[in-house]
C-alpha atoms as a PDB file:
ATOM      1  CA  UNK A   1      90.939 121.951 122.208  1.00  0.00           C
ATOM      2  CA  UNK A   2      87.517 122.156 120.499  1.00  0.00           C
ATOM      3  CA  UNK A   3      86.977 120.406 117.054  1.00  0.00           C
ATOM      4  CA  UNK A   4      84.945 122.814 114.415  1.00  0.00           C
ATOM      5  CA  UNK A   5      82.135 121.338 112.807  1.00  0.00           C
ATOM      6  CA  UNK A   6      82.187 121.562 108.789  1.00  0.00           C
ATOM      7  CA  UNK A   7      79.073 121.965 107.111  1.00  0.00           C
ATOM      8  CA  UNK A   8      78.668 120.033 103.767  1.00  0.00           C
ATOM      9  CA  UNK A   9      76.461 119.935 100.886  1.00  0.00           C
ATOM     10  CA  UNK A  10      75.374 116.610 100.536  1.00  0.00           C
ATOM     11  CA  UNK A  11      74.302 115.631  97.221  1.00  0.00           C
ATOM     12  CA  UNK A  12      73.901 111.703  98.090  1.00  0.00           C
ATOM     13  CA  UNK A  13      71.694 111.058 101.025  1.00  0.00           C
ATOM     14  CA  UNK A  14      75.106 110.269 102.809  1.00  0.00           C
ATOM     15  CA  UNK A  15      73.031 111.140 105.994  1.00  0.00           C
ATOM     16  CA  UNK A  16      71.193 108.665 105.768  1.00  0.00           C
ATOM     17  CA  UNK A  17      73.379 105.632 104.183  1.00  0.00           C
ATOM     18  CA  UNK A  18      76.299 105.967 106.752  1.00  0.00           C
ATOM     19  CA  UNK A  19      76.414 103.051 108.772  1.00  0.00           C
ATOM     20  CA  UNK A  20      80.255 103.512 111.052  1.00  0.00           C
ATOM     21  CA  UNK A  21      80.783 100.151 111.899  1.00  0.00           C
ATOM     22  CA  UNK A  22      82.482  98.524 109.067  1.00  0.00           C
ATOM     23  CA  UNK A  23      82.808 101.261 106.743  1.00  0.00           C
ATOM     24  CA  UNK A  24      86.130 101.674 104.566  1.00  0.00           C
ATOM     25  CA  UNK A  25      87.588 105.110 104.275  1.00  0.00           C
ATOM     26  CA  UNK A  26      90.269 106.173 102.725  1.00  0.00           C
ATOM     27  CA  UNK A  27      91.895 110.331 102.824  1.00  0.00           C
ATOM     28  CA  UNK A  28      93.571 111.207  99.643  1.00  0.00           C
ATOM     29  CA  UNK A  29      94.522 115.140  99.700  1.00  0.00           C
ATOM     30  CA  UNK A  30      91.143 117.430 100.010  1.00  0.00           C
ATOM     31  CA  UNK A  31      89.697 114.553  99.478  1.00  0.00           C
ATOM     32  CA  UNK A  32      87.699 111.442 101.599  1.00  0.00           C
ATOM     33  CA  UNK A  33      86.634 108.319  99.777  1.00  0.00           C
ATOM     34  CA  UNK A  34      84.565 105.810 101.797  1.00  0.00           C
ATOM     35  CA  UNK A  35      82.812 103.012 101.215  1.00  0.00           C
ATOM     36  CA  UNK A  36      79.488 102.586 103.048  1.00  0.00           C
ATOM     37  CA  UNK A  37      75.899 101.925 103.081  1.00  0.00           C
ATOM     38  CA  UNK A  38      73.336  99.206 103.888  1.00  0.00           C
ATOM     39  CA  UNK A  39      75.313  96.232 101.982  1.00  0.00           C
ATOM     40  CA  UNK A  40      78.774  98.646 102.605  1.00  0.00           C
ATOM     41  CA  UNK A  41      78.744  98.607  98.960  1.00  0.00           C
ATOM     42  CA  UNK A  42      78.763 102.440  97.973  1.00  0.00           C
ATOM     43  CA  UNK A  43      81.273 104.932  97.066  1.00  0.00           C
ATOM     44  CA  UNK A  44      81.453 107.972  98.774  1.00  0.00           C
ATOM     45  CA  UNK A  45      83.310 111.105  98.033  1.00  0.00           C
ATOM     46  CA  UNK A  46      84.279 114.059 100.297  1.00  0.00           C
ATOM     47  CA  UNK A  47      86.198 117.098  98.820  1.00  0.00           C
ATOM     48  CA  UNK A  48      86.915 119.027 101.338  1.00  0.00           C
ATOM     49  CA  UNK A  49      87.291 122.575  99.594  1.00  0.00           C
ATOM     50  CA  UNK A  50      84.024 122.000  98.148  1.00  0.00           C
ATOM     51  CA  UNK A  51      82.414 120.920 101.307  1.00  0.00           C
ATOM     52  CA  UNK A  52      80.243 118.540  99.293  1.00  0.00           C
ATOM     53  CA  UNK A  53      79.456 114.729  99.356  1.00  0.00           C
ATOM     54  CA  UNK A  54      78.677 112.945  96.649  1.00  0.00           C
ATOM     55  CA  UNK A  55      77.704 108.929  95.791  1.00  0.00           C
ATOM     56  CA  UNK A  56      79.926 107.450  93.165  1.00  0.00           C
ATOM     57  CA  UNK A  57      79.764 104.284  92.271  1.00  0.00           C
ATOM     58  CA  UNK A  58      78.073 101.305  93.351  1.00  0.00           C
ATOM     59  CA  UNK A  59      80.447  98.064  94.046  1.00  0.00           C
ATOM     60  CA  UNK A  60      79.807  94.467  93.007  1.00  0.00           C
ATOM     61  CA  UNK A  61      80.414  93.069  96.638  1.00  0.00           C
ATOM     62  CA  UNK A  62      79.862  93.331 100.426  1.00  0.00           C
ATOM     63  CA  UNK A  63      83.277  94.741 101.955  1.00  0.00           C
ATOM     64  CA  UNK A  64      82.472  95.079 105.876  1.00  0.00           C
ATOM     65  CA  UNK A  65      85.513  95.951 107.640  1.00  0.00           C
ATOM     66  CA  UNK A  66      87.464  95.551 104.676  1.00  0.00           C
ATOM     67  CA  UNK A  67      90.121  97.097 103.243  1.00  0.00           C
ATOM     68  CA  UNK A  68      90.886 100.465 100.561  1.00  0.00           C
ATOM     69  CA  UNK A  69      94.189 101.606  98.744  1.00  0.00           C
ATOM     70  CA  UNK A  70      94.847 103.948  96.367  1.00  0.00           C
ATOM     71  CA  UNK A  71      97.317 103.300  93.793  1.00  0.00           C
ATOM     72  CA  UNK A  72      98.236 106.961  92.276  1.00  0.00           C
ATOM     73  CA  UNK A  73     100.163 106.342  88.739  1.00  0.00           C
ATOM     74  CA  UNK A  74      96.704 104.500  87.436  1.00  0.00           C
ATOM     75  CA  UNK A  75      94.715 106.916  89.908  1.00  0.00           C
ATOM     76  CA  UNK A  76      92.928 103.289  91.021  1.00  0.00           C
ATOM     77  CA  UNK A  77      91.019 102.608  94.580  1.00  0.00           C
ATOM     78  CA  UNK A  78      91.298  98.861  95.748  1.00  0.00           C
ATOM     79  CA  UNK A  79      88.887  97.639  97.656  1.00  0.00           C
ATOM     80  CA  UNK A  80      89.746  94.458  99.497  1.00  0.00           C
ATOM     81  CA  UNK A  81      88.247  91.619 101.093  1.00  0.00           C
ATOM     82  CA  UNK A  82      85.914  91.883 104.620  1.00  0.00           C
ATOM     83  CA  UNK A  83      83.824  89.946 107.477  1.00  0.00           C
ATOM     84  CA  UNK A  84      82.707  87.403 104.589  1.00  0.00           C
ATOM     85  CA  UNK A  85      84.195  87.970 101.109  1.00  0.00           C
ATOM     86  CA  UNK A  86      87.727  87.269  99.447  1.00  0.00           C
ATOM     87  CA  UNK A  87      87.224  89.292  96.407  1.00  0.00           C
ATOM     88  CA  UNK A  88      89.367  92.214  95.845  1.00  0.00           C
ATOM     89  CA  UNK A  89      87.822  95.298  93.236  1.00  0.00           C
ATOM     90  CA  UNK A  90      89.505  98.007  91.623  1.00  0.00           C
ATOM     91  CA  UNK A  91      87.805 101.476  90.768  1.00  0.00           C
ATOM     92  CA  UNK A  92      89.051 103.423  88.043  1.00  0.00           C
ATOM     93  CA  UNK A  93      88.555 107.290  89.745  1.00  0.00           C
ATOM     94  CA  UNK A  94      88.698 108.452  85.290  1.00  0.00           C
ATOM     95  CA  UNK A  95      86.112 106.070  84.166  1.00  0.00           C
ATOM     96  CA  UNK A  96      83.936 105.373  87.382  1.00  0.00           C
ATOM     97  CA  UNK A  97      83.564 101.736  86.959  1.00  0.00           C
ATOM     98  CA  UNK A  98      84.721  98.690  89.507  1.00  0.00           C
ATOM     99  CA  UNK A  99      86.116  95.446  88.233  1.00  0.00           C
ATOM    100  CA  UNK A 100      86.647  92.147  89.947  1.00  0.00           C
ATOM    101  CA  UNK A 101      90.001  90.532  90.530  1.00  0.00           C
ATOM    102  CA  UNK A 102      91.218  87.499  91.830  1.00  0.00           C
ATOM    103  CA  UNK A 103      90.168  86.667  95.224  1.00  0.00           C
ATOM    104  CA  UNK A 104      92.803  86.787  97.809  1.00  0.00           C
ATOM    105  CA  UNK A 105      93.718  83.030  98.368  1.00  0.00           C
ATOM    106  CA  UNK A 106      93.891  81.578 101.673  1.00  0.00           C
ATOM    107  CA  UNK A 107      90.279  83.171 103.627  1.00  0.00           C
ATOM    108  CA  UNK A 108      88.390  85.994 103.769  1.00  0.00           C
ATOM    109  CA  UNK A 109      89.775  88.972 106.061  1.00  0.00           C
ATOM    110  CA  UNK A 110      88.461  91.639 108.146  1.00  0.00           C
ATOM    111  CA  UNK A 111      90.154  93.938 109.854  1.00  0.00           C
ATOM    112  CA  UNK A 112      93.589  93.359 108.098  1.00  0.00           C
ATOM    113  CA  UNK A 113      96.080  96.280 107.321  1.00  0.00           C
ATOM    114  CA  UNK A 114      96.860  96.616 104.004  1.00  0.00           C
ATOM    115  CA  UNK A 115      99.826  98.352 101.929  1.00  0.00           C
ATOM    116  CA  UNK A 116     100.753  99.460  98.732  1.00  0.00           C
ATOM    117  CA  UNK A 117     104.392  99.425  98.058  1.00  0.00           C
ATOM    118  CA  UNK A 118     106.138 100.957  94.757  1.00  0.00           C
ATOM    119  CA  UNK A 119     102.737 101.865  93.315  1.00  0.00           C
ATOM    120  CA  UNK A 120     102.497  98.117  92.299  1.00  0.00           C
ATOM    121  CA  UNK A 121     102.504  95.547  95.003  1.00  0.00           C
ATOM    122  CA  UNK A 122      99.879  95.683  97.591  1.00  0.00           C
ATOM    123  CA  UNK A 123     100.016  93.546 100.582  1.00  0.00           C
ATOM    124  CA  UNK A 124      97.125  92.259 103.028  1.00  0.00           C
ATOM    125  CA  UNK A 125      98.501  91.724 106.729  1.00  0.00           C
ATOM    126  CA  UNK A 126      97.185  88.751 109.027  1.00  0.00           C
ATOM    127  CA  UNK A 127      93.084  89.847 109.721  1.00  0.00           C
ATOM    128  CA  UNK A 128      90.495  88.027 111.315  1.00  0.00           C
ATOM    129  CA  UNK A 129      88.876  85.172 109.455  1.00  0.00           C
ATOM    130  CA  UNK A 130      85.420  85.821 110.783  1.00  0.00           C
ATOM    131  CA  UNK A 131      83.712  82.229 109.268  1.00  0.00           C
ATOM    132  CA  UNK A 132      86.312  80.911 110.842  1.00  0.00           C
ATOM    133  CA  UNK A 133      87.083  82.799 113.906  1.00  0.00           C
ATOM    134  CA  UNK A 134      90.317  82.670 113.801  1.00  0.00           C
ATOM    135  CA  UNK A 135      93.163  84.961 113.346  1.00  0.00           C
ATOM    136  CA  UNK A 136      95.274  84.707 110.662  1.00  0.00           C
ATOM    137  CA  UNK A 137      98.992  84.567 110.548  1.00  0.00           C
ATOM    138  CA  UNK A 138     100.049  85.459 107.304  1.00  0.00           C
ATOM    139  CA  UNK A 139     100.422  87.732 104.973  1.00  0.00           C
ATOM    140  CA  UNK A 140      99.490  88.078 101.136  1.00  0.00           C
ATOM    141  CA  UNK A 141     100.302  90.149  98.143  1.00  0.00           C
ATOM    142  CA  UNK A 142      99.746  90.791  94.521  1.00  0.00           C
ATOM    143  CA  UNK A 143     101.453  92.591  91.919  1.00  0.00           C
ATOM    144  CA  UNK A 144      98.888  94.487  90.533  1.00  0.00           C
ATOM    145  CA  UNK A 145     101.341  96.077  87.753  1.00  0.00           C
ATOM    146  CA  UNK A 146     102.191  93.305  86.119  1.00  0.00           C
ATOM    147  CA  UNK A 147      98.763  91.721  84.253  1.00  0.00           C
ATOM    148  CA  UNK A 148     101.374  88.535  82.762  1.00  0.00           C
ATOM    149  CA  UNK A 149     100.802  87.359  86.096  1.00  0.00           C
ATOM    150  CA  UNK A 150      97.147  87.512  86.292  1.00  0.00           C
ATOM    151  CA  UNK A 151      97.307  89.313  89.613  1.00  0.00           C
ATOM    152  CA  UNK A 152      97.705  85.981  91.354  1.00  0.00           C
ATOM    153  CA  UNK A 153      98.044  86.657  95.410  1.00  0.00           C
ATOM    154  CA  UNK A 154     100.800  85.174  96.821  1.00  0.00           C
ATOM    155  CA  UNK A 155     100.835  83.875 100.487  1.00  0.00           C
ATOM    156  CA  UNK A 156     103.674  84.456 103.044  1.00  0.00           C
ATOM    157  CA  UNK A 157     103.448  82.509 106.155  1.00  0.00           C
ATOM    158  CA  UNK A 158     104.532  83.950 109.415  1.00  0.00           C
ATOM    159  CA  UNK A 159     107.529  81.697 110.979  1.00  0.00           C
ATOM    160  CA  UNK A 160     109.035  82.078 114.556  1.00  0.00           C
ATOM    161  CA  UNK A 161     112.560  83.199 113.773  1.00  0.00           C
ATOM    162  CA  UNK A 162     115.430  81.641 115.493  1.00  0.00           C
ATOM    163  CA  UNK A 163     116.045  84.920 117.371  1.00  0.00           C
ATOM    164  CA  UNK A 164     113.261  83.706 119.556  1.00  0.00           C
ATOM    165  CA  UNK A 165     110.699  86.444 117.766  1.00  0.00           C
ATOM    166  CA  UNK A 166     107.627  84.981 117.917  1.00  0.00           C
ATOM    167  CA  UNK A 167     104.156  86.461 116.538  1.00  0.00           C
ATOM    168  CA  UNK A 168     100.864  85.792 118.761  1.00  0.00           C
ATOM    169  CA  UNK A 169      97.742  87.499 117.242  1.00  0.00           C
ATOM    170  CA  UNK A 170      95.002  88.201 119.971  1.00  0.00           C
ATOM    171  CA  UNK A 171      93.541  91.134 118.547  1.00  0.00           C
ATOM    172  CA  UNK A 172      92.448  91.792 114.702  1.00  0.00           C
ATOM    173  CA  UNK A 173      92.052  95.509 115.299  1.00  0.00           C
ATOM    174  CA  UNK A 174      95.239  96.140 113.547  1.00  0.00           C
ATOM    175  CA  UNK A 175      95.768  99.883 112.157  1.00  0.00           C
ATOM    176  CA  UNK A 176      97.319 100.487 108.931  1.00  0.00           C
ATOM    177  CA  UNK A 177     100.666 100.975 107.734  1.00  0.00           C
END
């Protein structure tokens, strides 16, 4: 099979920003949102009916092999974590502005999975720890609905069941959910 190549209008210098290794990208319907650039701290957008590119949104933080979710009843991207940084941001697609939220707790992670369950919880699965260099064994999550909580991430730690399951990470190139 051959791939077609698509042409696109780029209105960003995407060209010239787009560095693969450690992006974040993230396909929504017709549309690509990725996260890029020399500190991998620009927004991207592909539409692709439109064939065009266009830069977004500067974020407040380095997110290297990091993480991005989309939550769709606030139309909100979540940007999580990477290589060195435990801060999570959200980016309102309506007002195109980031805001910092707590940091997830235990380390930073790169390379994690992450999922967003009910529109409301989003989870961060085991990573690398890349000060560290160490692979992690746990799992966090945050109920990003519910601000009486202050979006506090709670921690899950992975236990060998008595079924003899056991978990041994020796790889952090773990693919989403």
């Amino acid at each position: 099979k051959k791939f077609n190549v698509i042409g696109f209008a780029d209105y960003s210098n995407f060209d010239e920003t787009f560095i693969p290794d450690g992006s974040l990208m993230l396909s929504l319907p017709d549309t690509l949102y990725i996260i890029t650039g020399e500190s991998f701290d620009t927004l991207f957008k592909f539409v692709l009916s439109k064939r065009s590119m266009t830069k977004l949104s500067h974020l407040n933080n380095n997110h290297c092999n990091g993480g991005l979710v989309y939550i769709e009843t606030t139309q909100t991207l979540y940007c999580l974590s990477g290589a060195y940084n435990k801060t999570v941001e959200s980016y309102s697609l309506t007002k195109n502005h980031w805001n910092t939220l707590p940091e997830l707790m235990n380390a930073e992670r790169s390379s994690a999975s992450y999922y967003v369950f009910n529109n409301e919880l989003i989870f961060a699965f085991f990573g690398y720890n890349t000060p560290q260099s160490k692979y992690l064994n746990n799992v966090e999550y945050c109920n990003i609905a519910n601000t009486n909580t202050n979006n506090v991430w709670n921690t899950i730690e992975w236990v060998n069941n008595p079924d003899g399951v056991s978990l041994e990470i020796k790889s952090h190139f773990v693919f989403g959910i």
